[in-house]
PDB file of N, CA and C in Angstrom:
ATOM      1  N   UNK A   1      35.461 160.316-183.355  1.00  0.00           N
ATOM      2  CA  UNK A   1      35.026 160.542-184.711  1.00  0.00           C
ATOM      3  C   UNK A   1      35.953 159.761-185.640  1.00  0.00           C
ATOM      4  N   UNK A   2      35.460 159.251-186.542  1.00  0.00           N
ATOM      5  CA  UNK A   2      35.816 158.234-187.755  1.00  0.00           C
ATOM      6  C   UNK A   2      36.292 159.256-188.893  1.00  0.00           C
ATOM      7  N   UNK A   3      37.194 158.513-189.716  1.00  0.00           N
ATOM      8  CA  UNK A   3      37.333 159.753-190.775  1.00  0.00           C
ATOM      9  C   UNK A   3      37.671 158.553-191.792  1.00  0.00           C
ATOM     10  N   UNK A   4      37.063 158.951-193.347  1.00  0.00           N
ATOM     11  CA  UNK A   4      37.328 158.155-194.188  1.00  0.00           C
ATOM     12  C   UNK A   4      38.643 158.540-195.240  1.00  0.00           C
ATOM     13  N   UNK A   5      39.391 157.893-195.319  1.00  0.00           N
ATOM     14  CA  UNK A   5      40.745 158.161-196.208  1.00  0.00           C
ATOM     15  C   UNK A   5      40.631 158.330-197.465  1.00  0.00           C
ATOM     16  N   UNK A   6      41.437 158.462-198.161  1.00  0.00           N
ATOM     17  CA  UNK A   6      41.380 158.606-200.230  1.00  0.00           C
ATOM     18  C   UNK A   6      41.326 156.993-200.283  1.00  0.00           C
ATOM     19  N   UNK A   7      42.013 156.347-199.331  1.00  0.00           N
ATOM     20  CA  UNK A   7      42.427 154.974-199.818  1.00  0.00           C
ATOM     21  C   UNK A   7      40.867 153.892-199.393  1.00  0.00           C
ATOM     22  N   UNK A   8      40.075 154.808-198.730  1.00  0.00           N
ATOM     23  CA  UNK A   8      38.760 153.672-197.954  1.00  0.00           C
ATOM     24  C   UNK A   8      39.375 153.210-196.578  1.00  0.00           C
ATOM     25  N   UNK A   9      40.763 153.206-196.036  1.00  0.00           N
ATOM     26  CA  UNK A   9      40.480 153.263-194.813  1.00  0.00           C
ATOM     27  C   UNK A   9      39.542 153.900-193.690  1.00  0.00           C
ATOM     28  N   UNK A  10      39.568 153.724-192.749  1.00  0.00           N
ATOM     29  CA  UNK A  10      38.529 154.336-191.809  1.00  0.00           C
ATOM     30  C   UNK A  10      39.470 154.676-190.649  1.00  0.00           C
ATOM     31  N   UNK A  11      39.884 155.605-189.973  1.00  0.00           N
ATOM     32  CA  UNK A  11      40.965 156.072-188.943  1.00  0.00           C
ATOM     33  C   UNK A  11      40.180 157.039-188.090  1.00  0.00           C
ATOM     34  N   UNK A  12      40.590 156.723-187.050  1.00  0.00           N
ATOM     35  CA  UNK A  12      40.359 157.907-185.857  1.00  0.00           C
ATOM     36  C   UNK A  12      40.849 159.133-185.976  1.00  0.00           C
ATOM     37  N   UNK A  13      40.047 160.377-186.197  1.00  0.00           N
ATOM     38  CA  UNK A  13      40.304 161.574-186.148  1.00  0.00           C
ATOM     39  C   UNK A  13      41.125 162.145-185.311  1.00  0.00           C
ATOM     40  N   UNK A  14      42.219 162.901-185.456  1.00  0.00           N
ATOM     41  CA  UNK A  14      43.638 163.043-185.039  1.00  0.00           C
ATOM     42  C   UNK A  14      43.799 164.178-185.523  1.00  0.00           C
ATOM     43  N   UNK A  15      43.250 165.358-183.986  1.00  0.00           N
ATOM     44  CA  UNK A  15      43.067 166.639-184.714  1.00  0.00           C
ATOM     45  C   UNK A  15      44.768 167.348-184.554  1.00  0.00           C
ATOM     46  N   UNK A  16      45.583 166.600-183.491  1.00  0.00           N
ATOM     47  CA  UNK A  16      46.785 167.366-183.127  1.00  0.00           C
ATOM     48  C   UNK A  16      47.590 167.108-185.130  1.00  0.00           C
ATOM     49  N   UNK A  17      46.800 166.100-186.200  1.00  0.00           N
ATOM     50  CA  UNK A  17      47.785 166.140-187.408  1.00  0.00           C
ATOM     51  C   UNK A  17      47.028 167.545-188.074  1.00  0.00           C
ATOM     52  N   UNK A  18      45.686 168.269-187.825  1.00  0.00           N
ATOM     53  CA  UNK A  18      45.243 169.153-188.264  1.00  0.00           C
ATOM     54  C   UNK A  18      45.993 170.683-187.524  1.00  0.00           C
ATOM     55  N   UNK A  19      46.476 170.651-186.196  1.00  0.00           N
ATOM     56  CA  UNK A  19      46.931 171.636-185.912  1.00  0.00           C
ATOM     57  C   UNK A  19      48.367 171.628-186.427  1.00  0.00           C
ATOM     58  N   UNK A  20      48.606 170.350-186.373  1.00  0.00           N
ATOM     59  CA  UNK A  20      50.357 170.286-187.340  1.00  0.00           C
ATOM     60  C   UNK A  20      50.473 170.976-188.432  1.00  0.00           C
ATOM     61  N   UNK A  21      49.280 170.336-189.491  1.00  0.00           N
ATOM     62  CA  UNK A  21      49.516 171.034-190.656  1.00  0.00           C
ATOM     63  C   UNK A  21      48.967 172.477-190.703  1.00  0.00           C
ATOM     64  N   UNK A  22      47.947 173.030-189.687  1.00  0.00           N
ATOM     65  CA  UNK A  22      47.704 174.452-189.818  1.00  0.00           C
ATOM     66  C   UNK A  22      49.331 175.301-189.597  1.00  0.00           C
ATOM     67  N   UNK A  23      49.964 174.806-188.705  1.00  0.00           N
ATOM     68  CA  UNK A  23      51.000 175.179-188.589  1.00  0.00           C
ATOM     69  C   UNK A  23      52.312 175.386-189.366  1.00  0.00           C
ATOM     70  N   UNK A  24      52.420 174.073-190.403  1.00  0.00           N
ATOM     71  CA  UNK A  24      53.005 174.250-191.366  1.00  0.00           C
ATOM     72  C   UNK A  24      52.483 175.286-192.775  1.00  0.00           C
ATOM     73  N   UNK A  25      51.582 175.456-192.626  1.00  0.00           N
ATOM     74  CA  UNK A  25      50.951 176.026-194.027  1.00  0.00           C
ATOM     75  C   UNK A  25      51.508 177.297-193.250  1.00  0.00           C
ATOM     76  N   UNK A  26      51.017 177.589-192.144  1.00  0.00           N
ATOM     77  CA  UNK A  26      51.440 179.383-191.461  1.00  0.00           C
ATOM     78  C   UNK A  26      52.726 179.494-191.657  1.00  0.00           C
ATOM     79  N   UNK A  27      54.171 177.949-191.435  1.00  0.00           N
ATOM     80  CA  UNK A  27      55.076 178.463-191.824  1.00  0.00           C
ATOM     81  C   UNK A  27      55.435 179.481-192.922  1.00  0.00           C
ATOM     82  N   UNK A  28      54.942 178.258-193.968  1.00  0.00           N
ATOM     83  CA  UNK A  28      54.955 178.690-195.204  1.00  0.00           C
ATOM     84  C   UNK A  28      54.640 180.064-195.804  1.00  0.00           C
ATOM     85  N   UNK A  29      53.549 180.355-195.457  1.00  0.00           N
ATOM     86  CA  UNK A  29      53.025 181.504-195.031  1.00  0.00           C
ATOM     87  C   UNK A  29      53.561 183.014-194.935  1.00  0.00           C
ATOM     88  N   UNK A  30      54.669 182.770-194.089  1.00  0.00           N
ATOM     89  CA  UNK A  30      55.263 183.856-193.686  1.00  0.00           C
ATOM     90  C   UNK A  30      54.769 185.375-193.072  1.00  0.00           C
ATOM     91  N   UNK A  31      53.919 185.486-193.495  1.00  0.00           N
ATOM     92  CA  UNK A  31      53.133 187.120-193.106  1.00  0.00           C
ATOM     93  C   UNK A  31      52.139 187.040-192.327  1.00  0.00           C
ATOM     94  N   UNK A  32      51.660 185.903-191.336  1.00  0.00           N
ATOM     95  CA  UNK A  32      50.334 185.669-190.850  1.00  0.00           C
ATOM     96  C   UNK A  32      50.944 184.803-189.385  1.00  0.00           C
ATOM     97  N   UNK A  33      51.034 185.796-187.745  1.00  0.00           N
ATOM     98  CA  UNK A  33      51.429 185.015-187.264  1.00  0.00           C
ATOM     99  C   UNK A  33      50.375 184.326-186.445  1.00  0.00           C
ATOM    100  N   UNK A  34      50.389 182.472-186.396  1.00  0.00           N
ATOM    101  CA  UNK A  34      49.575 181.712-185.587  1.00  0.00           C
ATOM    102  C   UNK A  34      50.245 181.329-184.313  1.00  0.00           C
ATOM    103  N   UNK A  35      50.129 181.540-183.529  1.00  0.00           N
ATOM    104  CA  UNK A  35      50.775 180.452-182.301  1.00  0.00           C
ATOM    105  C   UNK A  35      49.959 178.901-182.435  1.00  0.00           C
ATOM    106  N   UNK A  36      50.644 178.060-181.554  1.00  0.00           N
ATOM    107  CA  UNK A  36      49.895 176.986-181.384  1.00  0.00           C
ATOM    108  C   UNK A  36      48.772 176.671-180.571  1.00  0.00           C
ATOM    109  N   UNK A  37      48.416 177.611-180.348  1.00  0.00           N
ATOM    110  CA  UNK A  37      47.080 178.000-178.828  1.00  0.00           C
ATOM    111  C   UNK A  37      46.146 177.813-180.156  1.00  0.00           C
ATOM    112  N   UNK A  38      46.532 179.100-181.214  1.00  0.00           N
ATOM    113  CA  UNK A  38      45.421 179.910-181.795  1.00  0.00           C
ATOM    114  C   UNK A  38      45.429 178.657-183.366  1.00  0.00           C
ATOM    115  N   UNK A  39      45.903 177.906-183.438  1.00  0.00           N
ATOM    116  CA  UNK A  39      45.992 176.512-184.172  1.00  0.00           C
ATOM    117  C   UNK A  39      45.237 175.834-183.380  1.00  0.00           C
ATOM    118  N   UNK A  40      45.135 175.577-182.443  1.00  0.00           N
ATOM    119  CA  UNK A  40      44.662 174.168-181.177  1.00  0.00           C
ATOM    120  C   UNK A  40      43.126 174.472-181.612  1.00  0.00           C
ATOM    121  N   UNK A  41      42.519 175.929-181.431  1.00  0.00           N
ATOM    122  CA  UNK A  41      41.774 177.078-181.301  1.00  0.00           C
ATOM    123  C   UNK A  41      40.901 176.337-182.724  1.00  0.00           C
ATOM    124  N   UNK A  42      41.683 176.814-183.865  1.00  0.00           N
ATOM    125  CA  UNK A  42      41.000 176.530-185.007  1.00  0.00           C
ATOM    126  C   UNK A  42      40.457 174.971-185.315  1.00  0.00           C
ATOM    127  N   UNK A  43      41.681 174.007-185.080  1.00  0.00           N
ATOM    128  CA  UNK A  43      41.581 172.709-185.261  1.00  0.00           C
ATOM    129  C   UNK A  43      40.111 172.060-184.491  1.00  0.00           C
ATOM    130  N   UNK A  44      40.644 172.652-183.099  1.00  0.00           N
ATOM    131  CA  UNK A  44      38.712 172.601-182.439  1.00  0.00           C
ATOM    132  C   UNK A  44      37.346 173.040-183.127  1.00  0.00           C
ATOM    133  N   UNK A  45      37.667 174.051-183.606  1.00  0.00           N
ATOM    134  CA  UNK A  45      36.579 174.464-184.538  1.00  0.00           C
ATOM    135  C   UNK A  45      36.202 173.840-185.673  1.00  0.00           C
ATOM    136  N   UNK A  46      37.310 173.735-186.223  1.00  0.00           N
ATOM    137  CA  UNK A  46      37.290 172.103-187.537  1.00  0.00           C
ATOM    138  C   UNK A  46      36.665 170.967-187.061  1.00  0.00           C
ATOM    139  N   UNK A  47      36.861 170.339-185.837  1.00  0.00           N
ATOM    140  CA  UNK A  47      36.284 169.488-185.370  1.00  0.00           C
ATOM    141  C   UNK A  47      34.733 169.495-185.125  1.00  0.00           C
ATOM    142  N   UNK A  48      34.154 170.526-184.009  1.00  0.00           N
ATOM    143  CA  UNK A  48      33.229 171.028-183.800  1.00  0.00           C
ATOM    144  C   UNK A  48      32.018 171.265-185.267  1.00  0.00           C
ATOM    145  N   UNK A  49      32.832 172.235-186.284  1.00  0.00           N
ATOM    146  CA  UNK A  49      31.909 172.009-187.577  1.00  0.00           C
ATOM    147  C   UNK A  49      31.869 170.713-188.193  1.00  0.00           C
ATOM    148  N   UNK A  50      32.650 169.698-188.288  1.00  0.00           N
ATOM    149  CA  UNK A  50      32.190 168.407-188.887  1.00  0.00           C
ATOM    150  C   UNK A  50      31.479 167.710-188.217  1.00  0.00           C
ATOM    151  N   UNK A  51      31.633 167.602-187.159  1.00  0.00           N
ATOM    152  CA  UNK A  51      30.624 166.640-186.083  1.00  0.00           C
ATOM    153  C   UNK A  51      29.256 166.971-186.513  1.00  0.00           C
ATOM    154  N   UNK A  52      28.935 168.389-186.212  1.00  0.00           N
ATOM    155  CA  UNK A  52      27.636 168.998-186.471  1.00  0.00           C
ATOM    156  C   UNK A  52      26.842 169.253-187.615  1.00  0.00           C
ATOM    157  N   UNK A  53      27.806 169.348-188.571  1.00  0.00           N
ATOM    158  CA  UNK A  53      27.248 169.053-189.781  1.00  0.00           C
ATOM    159  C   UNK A  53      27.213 167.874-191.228  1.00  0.00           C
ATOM    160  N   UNK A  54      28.456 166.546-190.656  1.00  0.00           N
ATOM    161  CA  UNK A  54      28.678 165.708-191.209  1.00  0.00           C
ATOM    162  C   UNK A  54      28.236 164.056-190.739  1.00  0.00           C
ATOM    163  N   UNK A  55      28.103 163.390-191.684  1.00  0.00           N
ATOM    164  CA  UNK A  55      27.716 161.910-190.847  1.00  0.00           C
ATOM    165  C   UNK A  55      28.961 161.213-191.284  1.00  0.00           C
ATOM    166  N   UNK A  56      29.365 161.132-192.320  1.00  0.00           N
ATOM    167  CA  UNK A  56      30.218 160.702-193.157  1.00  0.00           C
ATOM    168  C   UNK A  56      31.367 161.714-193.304  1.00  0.00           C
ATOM    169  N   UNK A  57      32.593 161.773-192.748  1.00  0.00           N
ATOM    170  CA  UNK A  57      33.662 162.340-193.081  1.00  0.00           C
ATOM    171  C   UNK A  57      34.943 161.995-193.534  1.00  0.00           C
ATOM    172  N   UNK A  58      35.141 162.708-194.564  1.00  0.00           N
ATOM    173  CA  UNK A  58      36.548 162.277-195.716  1.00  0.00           C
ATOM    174  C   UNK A  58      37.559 163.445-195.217  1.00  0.00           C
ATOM    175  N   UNK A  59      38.669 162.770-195.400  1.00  0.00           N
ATOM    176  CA  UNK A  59      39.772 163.230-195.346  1.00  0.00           C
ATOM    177  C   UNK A  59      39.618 165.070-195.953  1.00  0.00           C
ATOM    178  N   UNK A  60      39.060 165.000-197.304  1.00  0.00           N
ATOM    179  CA  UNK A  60      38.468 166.152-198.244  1.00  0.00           C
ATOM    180  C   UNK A  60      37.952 167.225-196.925  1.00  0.00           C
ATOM    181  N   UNK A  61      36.895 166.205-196.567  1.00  0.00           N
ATOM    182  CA  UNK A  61      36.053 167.432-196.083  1.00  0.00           C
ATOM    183  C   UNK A  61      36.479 167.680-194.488  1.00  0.00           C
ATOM    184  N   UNK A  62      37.850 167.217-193.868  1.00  0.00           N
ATOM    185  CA  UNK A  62      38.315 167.807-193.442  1.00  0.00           C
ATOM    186  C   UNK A  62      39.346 169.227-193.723  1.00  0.00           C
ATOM    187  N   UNK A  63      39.960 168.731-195.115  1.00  0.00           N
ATOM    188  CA  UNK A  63      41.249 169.816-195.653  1.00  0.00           C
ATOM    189  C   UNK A  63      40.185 171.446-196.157  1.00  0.00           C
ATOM    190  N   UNK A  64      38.668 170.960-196.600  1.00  0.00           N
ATOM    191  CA  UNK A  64      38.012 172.016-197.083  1.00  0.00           C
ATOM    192  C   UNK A  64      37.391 172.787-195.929  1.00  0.00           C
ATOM    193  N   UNK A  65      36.673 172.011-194.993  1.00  0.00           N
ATOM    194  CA  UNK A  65      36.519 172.921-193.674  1.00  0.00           C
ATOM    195  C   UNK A  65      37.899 173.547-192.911  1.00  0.00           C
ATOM    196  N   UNK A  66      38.988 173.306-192.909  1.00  0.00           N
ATOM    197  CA  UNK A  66      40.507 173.473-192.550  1.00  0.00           C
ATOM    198  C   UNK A  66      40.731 174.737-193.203  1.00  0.00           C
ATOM    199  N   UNK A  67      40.624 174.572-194.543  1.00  0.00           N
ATOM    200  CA  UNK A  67      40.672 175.704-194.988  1.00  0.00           C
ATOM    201  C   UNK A  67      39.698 177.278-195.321  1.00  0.00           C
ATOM    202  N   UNK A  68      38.731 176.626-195.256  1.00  0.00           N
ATOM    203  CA  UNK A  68      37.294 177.522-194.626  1.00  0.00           C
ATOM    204  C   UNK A  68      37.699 178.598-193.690  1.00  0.00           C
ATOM    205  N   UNK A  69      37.816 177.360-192.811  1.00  0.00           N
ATOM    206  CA  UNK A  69      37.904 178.035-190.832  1.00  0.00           C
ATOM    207  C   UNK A  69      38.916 178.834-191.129  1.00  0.00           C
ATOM    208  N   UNK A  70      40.274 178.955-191.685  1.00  0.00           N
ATOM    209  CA  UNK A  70      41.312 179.575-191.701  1.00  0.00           C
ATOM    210  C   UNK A  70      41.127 181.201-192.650  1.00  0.00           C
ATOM    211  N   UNK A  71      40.403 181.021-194.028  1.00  0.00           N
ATOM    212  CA  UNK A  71      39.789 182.031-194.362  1.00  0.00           C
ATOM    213  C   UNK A  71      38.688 183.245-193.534  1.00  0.00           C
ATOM    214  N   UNK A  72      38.474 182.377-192.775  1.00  0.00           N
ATOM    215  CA  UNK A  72      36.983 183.164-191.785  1.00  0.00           C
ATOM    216  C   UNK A  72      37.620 183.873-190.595  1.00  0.00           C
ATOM    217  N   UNK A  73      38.409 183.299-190.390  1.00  0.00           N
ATOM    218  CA  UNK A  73      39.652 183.356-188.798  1.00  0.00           C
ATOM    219  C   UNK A  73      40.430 184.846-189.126  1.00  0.00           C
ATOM    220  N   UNK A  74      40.398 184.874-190.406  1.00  0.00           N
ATOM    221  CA  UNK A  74      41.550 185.629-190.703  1.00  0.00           C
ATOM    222  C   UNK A  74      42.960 185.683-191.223  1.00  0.00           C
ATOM    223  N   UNK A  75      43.555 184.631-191.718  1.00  0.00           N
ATOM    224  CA  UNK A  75      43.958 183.964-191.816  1.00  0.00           C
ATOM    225  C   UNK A  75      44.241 183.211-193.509  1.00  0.00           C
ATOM    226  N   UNK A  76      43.754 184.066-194.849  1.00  0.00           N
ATOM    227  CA  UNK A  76      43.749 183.859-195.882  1.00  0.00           C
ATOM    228  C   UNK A  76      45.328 183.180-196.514  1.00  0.00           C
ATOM    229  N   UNK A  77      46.389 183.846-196.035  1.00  0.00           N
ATOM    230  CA  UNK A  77      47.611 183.513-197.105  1.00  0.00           C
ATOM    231  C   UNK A  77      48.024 181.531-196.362  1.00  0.00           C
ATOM    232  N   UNK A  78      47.815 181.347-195.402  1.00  0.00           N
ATOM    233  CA  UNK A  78      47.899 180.425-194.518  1.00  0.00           C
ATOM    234  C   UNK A  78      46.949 179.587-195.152  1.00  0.00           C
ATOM    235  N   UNK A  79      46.130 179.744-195.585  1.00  0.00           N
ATOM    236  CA  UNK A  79      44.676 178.813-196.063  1.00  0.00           C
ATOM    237  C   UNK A  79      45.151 178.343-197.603  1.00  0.00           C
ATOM    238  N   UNK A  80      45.481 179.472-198.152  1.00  0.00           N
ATOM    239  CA  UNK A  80      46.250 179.208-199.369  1.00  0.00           C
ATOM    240  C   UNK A  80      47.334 178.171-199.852  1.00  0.00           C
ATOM    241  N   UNK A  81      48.318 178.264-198.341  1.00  0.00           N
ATOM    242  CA  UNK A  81      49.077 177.328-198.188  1.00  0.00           C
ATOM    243  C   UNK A  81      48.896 175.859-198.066  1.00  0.00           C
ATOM    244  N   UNK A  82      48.275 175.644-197.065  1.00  0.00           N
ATOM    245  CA  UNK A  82      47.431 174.668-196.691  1.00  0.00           C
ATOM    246  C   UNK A  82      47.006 173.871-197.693  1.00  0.00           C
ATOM    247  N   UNK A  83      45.960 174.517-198.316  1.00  0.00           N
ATOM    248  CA  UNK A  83      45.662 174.221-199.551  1.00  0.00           C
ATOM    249  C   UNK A  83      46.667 173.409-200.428  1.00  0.00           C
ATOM    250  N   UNK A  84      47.502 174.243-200.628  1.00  0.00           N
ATOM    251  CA  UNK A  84      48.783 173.933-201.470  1.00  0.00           C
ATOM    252  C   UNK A  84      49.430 172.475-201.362  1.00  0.00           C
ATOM    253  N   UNK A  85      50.040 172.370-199.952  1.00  0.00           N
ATOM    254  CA  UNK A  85      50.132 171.091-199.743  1.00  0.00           C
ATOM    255  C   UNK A  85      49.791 170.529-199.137  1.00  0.00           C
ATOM    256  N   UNK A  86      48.661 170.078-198.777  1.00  0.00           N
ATOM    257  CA  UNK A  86      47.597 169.077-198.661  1.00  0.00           C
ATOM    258  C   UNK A  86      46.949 168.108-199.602  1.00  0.00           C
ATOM    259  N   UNK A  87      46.855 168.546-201.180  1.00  0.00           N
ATOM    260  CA  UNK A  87      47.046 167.986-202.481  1.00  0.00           C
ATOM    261  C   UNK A  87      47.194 166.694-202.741  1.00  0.00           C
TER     262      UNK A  87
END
């Protein structure tokens, strides 16, 4: 899968930088614990929903499904984070 940048590059989707940053936002986080299984877990699911529902994917509409999946998961103060710095 292709992913389009802010800048118009075009890069190969690189979900281990989506479980990175799920991970950092959980740092941040503090009250919500993720292991990296249950990151790997979500990031797949991030993947899985864009394929299936996107032709065209931006950087965006990875950080907004990222943060979706993380709200739905359970997972709200972490999503927040995320959010935060991803910006």
């Amino acid at each position: 899968m292709k992913i389009t940048k802010k800048n118009g590059r075009v890069v190969v989707y690189d979900d281990e930088k989506v479980v990175k940053s799920i991970l950092k936002a959980n740092i941040d986080a503090m009250t919500e614990e993720l292991s990296r299984k249950k990151a790997q877990i979500l990031a797949d699911e991030v993947f899985q929903r864009l394929t299936a529902e996107k032709n065209i994917i931006s950087t965006e509409d990875v950080r907004a499904y990222t943060a979706a999946i993380l709200r739905e998961k359970g997972y709200p103060k972490t999503a927040k984070c995320y959010e935060e710095f991803k910006r």
